[in-house]
Protein backbone atom coordinates (compact mmCIF):
# COMPACT_ATOMS: atom_id res chain seq x y z
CA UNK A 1 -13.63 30.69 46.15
CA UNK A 2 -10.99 28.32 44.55
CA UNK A 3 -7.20 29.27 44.13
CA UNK A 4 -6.40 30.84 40.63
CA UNK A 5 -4.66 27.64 40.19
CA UNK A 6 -7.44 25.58 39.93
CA UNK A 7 -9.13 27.30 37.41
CA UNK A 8 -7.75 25.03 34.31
CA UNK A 9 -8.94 22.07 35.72
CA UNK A 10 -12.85 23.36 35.41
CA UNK A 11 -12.58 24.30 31.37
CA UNK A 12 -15.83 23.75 29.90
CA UNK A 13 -16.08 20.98 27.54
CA UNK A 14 -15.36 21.27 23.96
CA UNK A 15 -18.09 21.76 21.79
CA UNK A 16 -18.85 18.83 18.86
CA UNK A 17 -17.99 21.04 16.56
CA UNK A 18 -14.94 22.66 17.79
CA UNK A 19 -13.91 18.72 18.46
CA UNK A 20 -14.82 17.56 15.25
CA UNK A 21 -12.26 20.38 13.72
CA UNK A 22 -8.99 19.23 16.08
CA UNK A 23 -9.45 15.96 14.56
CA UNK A 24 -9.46 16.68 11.35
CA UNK A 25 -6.89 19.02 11.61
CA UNK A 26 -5.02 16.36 13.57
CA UNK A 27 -5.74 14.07 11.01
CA UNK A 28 -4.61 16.24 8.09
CA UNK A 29 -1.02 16.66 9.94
CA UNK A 30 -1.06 12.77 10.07
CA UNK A 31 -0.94 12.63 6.72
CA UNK A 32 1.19 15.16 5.58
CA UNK A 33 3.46 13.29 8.18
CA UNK A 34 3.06 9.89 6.03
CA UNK A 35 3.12 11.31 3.30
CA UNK A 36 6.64 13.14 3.82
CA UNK A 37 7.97 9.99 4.62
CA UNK A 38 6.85 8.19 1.94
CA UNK A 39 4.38 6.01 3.28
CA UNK A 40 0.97 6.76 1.47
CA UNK A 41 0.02 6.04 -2.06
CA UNK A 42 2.10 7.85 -4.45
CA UNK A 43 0.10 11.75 -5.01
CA UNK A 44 1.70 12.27 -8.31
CA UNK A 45 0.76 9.15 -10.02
CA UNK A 46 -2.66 7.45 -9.10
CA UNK A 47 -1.19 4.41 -10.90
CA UNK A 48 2.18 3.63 -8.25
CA UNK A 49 2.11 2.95 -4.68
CA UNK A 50 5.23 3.30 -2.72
CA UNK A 51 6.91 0.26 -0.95
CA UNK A 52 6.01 1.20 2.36
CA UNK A 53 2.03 1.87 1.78
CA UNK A 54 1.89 -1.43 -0.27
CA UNK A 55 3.80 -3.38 2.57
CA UNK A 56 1.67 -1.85 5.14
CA UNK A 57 -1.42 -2.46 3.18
CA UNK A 58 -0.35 -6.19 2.40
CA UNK A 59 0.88 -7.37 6.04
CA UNK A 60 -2.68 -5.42 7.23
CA UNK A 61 -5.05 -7.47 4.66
CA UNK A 62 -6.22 -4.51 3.30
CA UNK A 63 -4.46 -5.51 -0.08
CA UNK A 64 -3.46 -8.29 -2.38
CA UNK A 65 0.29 -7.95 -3.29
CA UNK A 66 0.90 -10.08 -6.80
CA UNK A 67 4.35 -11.26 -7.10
CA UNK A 68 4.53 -11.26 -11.19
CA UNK A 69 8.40 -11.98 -11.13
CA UNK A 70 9.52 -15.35 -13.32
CA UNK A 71 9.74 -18.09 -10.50
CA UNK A 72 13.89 -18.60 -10.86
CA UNK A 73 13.42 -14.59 -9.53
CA UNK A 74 10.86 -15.70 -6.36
CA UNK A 75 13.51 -18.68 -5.61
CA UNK A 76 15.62 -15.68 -4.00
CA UNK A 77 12.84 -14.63 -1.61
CA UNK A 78 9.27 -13.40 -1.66
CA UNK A 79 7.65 -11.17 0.53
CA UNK A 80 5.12 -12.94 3.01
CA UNK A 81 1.72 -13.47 2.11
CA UNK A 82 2.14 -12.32 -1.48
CA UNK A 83 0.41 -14.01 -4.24
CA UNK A 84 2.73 -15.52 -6.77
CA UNK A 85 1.22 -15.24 -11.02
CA UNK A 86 4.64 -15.03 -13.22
CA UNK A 87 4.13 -12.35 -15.60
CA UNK A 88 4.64 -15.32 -18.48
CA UNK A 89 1.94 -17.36 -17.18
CA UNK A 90 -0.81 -14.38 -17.06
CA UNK A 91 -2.71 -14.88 -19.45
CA UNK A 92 -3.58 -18.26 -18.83
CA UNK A 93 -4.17 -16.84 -14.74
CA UNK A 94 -5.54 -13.94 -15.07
CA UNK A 95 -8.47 -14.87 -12.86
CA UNK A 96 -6.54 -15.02 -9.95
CA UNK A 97 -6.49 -11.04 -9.93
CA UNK A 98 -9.59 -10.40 -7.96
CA UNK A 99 -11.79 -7.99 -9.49
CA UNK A 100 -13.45 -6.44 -6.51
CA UNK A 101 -12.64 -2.75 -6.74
CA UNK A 102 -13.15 -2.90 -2.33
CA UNK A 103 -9.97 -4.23 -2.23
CA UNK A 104 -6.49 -3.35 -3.76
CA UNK A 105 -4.35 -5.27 -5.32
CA UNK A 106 -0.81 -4.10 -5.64
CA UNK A 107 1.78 -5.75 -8.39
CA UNK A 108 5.39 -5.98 -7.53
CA UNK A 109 8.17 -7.34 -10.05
CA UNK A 110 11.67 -6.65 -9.49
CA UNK A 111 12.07 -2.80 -9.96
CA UNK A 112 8.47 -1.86 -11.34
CA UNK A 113 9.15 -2.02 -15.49
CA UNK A 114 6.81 -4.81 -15.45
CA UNK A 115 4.55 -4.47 -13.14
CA UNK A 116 3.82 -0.99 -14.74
CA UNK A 117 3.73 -3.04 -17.94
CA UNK A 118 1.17 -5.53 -16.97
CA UNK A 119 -0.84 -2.58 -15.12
CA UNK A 120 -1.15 -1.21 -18.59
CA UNK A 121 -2.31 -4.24 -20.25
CA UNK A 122 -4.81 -4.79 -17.79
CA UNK A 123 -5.88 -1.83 -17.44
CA UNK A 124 -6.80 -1.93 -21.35
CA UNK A 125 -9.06 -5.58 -20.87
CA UNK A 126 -10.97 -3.28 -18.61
CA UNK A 127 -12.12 -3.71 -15.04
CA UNK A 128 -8.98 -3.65 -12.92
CA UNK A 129 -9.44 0.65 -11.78
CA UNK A 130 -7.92 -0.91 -8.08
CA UNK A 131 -4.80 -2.36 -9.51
CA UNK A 132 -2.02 -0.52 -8.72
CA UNK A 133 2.28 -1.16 -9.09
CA UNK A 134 4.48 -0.80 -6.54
CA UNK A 135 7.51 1.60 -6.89
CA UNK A 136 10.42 0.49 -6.16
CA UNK A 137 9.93 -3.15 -6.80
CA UNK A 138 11.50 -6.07 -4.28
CA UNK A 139 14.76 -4.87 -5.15
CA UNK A 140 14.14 -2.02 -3.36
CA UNK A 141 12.32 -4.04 -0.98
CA UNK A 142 15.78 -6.43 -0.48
CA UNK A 143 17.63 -3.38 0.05
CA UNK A 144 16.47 -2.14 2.86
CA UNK A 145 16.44 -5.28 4.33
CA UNK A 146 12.84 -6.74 4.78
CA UNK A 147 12.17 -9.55 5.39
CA UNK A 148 11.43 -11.93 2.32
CA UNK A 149 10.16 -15.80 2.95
CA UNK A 150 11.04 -18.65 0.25
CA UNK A 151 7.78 -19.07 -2.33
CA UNK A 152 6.17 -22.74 -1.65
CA UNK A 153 7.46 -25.40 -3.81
């Protein structure tokens, strides 16, 4: 007979679906975690993103982040790997926004009045459901102290 304290070490192994329910309730505390903090997509307004999600989603690949400030405001620092398309020269650009709803594309301006602008506007030509605006904007973004690049001449 083994010593009563043994007898943890030979539990019997989960079942699936006793397993499958710790993860998602692990899961579900995950993101009430993020989303505490701040880092998820904004849950009051499907249309905003918060800085952190859109960062994380940018420096991952998993989304396009459009710089549409004027390029005297990019001079002062971009963020890396975002796409540059001035809010004055959309129109004539507007096929560099990709159109493939698989992957986001996030617009950032200086403190969001634009890019929640130009969300609007292309939200009304139709076709853009997976464009999104970032709140806060690079100000905020400068302000906490990430790091920005200088935009290619």
């Amino acid at each position: 007979m083994k010593p009563a304290t043994d007898a943890l070490a030979d539990k019997p192994a989960r079942s699936p679906v006793v397993e499958t329910m710790r993860k998602a309730l692990a899961t579900t505390a995950l993101c009430v975690g993020l989303a505490a903090t701040g880092a998820v997509a904004s849950s009051t307004d499907p249309n905003v993103v918060t800085l952190d999600y859109a960062r994380g989603q940018a420096e991952l690949g998993a989304a396009i982040l459009i710089d549409i400030r004027e390029p005297r405001e990019q001079t002062t620092g971009v963020a890396a790997g975002a796409h540059l398309l001035p809010m004055s020269q959309l129109n004539q650009r507007l096929r560099e926004i990709p159109t493939d709803p698989a992957k986001p594309v996030f617009l950032i301006c200086n403190s969001q009045n634009r890019s929640r602008a130009v969300l609007r506007a292309l939200r009304d030509t139709g076709g853009y459901a997976h464009v999104r605006y970032v709140d806060g904007g690079m100000s905020e973004w400068v302000r906490r102290g990430w790091p920005t690049v200088r935009p290619n001449a």
